[in-house]
Protein backbone atom coordinates (compact mmCIF):
# COMPACT_ATOMS: atom_id res chain seq x y z
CA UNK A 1 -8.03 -17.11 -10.66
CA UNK A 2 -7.52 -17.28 -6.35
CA UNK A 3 -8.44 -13.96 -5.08
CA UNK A 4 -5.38 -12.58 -2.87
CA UNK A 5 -4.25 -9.32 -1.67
CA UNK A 6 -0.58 -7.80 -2.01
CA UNK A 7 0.90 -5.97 0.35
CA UNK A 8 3.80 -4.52 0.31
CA UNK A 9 6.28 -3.91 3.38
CA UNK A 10 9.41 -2.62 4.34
CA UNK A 11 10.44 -4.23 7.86
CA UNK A 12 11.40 -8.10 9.06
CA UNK A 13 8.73 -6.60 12.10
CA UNK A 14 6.29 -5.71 9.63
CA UNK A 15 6.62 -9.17 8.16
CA UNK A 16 6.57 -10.70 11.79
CA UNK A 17 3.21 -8.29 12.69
CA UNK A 18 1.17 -9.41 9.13
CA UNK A 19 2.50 -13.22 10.45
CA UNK A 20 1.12 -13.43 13.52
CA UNK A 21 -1.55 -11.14 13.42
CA UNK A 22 -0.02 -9.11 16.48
CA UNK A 23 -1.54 -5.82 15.53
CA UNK A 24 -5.46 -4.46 14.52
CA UNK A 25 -4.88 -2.94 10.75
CA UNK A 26 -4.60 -3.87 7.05
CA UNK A 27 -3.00 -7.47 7.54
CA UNK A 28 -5.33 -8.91 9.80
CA UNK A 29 -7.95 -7.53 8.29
CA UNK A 30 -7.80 -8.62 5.19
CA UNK A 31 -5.77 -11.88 6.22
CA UNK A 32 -2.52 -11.59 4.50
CA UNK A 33 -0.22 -13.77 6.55
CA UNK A 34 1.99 -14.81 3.54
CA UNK A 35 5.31 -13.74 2.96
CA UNK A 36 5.94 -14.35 -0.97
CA UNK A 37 8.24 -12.21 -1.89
CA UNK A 38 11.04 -9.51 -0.50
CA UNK A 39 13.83 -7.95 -1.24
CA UNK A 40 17.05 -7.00 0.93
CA UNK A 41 18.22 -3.39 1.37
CA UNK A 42 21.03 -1.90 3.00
CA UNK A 43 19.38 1.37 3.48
CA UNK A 44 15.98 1.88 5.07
CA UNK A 45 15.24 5.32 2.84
CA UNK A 46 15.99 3.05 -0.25
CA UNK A 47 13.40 0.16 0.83
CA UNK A 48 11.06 2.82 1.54
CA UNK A 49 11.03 4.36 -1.73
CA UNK A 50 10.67 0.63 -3.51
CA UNK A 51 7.79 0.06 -1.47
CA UNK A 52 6.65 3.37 -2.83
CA UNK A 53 7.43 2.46 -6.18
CA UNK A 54 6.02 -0.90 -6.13
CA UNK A 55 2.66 0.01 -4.59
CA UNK A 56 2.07 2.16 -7.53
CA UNK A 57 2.98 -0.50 -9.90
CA UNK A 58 -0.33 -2.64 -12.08
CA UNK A 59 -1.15 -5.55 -10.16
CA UNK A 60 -0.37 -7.92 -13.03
CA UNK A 61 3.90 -6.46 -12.46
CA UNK A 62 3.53 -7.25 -9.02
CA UNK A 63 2.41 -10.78 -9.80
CA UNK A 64 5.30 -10.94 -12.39
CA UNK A 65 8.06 -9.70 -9.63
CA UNK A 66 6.82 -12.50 -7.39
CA UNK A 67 6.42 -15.20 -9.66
CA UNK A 68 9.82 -14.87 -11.02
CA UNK A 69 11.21 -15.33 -7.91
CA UNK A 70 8.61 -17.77 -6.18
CA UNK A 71 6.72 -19.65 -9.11
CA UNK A 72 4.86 -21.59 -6.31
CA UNK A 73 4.24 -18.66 -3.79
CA UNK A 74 6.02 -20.75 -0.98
CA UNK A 75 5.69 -19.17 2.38
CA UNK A 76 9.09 -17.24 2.56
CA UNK A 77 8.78 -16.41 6.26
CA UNK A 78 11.24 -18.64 7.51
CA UNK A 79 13.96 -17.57 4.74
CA UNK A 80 14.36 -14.45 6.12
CA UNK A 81 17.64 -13.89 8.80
């Protein structure tokens, strides 16, 4: 199995940052410039606690979320408006 990091995030500019390696941290460090997987929320305090939630979540839900959604783990920058 590939060896990959998740990384949840709550922000189109977070997504832009881990993209385009535009800021020193977590992303760039560990290269995750890969947008698999996101959902849309109409509140900010409600994507924030699914982050939350989802961080905490095993590793093999995470790759089940994503999956379902993206069964080829197509680069999903682009999708977003």
């Amino acid at each position: 199995m590939a060896h990959f990091t998740l990384a949840p995030q709550v922000t189109c500019a977070a997504a832009f940052t881990s993209q385009n390696n535009v800021i020193d941290g977590f992303t760039k460090q560990y290269r995750v410039h890969r947008l698999v997987w996101f959902e849309s929320h109409c509140e900010v305090h409600a994507a924030i606690r699914r982050e939350k939630c989802i961080k905490n979540w095993p590793r093999a839900w995470k790759l089940y979320l994503i999956e379902a959604m993206n069964p080829y783990w197509d680069d999903l920058f682009d999708t977003l408006q």
